[in-house]
C-alpha atoms as a PDB file:
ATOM      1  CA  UNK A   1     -71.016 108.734   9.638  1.00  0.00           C
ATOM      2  CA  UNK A   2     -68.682 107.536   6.540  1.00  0.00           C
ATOM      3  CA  UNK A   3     -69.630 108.164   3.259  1.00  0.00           C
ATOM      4  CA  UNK A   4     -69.138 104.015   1.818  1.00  0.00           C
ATOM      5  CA  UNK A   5     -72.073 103.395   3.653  1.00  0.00           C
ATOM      6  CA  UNK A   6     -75.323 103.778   1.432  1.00  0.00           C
ATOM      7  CA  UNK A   7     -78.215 103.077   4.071  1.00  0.00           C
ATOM      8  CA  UNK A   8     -80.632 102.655   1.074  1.00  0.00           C
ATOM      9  CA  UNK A   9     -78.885  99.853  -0.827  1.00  0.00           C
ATOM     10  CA  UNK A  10     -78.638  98.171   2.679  1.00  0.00           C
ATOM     11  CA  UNK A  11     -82.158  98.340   3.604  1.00  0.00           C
ATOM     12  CA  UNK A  12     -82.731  97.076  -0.258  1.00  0.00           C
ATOM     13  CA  UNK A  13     -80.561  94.020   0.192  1.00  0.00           C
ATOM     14  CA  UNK A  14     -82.138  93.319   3.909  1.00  0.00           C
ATOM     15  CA  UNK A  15     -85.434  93.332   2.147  1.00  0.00           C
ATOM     16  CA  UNK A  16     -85.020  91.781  -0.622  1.00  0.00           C
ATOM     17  CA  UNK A  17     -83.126  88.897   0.792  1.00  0.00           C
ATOM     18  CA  UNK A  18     -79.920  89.528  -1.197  1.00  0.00           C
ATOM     19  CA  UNK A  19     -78.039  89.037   2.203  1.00  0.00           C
ATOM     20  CA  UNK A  20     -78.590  88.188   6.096  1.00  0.00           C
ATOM     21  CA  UNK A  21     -78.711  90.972   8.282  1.00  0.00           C
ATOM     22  CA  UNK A  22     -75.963  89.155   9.972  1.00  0.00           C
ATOM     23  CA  UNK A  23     -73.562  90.003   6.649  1.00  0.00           C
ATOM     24  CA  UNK A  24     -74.600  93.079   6.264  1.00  0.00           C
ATOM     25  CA  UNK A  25     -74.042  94.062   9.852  1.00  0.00           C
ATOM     26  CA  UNK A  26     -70.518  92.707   9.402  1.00  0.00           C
ATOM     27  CA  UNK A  27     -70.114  94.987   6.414  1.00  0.00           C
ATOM     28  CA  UNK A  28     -71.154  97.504   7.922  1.00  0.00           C
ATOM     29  CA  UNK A  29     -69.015  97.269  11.010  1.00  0.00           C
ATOM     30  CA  UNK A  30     -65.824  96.956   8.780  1.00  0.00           C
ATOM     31  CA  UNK A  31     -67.080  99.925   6.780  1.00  0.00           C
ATOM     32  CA  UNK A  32     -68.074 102.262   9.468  1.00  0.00           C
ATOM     33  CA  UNK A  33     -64.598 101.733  11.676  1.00  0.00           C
ATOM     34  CA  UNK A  34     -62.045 101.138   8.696  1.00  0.00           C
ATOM     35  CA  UNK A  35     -61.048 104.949   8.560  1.00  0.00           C
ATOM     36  CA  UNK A  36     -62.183 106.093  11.961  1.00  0.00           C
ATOM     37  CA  UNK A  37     -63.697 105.590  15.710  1.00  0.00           C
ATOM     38  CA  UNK A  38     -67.342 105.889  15.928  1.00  0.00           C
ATOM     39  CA  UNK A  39     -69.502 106.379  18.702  1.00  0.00           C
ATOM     40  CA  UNK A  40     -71.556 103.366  19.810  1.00  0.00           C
ATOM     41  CA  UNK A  41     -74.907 105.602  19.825  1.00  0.00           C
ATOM     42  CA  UNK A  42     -73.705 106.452  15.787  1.00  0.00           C
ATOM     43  CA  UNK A  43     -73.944 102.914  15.170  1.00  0.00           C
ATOM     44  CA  UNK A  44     -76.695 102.305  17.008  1.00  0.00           C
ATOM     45  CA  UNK A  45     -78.451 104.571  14.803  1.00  0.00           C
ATOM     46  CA  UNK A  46     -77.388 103.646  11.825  1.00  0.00           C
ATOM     47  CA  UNK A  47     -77.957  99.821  12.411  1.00  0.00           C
ATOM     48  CA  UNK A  48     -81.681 101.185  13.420  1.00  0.00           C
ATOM     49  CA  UNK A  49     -82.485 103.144  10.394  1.00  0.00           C
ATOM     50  CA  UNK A  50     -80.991 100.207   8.330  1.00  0.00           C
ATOM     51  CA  UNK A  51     -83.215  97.384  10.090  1.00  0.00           C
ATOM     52  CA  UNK A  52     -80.476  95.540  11.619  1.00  0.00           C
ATOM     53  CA  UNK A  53     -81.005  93.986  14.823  1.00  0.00           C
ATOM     54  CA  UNK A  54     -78.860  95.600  17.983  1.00  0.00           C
ATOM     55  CA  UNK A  55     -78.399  91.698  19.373  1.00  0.00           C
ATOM     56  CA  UNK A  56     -76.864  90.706  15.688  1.00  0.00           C
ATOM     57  CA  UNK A  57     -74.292  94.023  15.679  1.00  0.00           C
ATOM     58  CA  UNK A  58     -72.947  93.771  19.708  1.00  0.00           C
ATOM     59  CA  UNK A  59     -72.868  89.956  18.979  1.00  0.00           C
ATOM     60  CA  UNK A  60     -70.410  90.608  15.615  1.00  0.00           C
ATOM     61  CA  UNK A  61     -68.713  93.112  17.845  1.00  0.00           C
ATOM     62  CA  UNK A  62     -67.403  90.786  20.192  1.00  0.00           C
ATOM     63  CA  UNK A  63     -66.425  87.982  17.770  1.00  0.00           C
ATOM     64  CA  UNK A  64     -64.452  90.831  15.859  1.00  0.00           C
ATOM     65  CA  UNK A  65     -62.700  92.044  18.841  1.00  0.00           C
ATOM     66  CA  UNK A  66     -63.699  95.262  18.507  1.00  0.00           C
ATOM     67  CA  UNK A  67     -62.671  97.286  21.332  1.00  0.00           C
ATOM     68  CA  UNK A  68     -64.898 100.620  23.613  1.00  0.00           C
ATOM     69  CA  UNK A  69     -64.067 103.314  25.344  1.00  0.00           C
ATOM     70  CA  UNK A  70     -65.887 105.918  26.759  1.00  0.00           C
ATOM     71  CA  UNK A  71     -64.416 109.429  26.399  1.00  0.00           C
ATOM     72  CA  UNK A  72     -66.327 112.078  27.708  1.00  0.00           C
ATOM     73  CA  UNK A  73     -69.398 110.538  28.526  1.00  0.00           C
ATOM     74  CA  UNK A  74     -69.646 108.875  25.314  1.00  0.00           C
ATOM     75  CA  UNK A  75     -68.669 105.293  24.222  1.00  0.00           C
ATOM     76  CA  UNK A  76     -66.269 105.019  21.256  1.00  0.00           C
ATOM     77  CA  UNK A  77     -65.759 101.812  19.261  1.00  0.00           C
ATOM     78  CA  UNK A  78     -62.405 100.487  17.554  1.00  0.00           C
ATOM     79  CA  UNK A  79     -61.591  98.115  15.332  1.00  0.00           C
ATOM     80  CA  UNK A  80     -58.116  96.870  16.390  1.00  0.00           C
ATOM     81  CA  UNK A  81     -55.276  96.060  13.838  1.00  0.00           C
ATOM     82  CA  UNK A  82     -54.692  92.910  12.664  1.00  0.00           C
ATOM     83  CA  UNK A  83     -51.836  90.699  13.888  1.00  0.00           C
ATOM     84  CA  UNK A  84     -49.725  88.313  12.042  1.00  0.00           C
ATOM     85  CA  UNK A  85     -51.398  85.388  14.235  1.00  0.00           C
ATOM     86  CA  UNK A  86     -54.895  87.072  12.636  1.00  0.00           C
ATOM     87  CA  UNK A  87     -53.971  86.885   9.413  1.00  0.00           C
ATOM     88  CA  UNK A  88     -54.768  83.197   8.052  1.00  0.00           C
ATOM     89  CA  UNK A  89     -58.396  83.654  10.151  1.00  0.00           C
ATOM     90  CA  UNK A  90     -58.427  87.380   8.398  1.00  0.00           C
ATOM     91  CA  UNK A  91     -58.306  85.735   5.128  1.00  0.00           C
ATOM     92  CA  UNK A  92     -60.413  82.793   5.520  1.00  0.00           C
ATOM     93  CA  UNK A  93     -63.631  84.796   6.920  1.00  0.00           C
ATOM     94  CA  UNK A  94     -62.874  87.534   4.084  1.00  0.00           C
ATOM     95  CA  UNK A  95     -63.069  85.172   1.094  1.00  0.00           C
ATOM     96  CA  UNK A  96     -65.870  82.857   2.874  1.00  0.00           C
ATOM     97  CA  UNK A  97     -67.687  86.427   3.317  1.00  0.00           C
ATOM     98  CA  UNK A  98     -66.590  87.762  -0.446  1.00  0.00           C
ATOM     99  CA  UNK A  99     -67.196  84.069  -2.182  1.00  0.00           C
ATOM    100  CA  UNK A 100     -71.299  84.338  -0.091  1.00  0.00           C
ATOM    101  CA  UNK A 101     -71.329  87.943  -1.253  1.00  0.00           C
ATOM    102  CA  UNK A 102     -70.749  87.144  -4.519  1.00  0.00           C
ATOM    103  CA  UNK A 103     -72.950  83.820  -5.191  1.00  0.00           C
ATOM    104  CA  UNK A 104     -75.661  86.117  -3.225  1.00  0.00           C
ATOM    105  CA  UNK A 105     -75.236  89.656  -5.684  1.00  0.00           C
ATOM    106  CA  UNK A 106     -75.078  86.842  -9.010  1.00  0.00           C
ATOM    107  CA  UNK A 107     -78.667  85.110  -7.256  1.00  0.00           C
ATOM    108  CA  UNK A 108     -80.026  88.769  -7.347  1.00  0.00           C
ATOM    109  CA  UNK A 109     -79.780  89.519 -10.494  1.00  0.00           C
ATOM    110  CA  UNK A 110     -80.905  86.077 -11.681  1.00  0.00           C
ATOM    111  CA  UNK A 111     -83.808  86.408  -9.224  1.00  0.00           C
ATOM    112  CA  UNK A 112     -82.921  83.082  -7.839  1.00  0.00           C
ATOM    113  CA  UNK A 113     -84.222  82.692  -4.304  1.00  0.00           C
ATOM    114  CA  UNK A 114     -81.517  82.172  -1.796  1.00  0.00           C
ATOM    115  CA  UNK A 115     -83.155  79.223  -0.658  1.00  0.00           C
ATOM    116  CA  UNK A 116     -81.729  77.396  -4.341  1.00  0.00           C
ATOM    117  CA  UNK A 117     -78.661  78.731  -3.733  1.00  0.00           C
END
């Protein structure tokens, strides 16, 4: 599907608690559609393999306005372009999401549990 997306280091992090499978299903959305349409079934698949729940990826979906299609029997997903009206939400969700990424990577590798955090 897109080669940023290393299915091992998610499952680790899923496992290991290093993030929610709601994050990770987020980052994986963003990755997966930056470059490229993907078919619903490839993410589907992909969210399977990882161990993220369907419910938790069609749920992010919606609340990032990511748009389907079908073309030729398939469905397609998009991830539309930001507006200027997006932009202050855009950069609030991204630092909320990069400050939690960060504080749960530095927990990691101190072996805090989340929990302390």
């Amino acid at each position: 599907m897109n080669r940023h997306i290393d299915v091992d280091a998610y499952r680790r992090y899923l496992s290991e608690g290093v993030a929610t499978a709601e994050d990770l299903a987020a980052d994986l959305l963003v990755r997966a559609l930056e470059s490229r349409d993907v078919s619903a079934s490839e993410v589907k698949a992909l969210a399977g393999e990882i161990g993220l729940p369907w419910g938790t990826v069609r749920r992010l979906k919606r609340e990032f306005r990511i748009s389907s299609r079908r073309v030729g029997g398939k469905w397609w997903w998009h991830l539309p372009e930001a507006t200027e009206d997006d932009l202050p939400l855009l950069i609030l969700v991204r630092r909320a999401a990069a400050e939690r990424w960060i504080e749960q990577r530095a927990a990691y590798r101190r072996r805090i549990p989340l929990e302390e955090l």
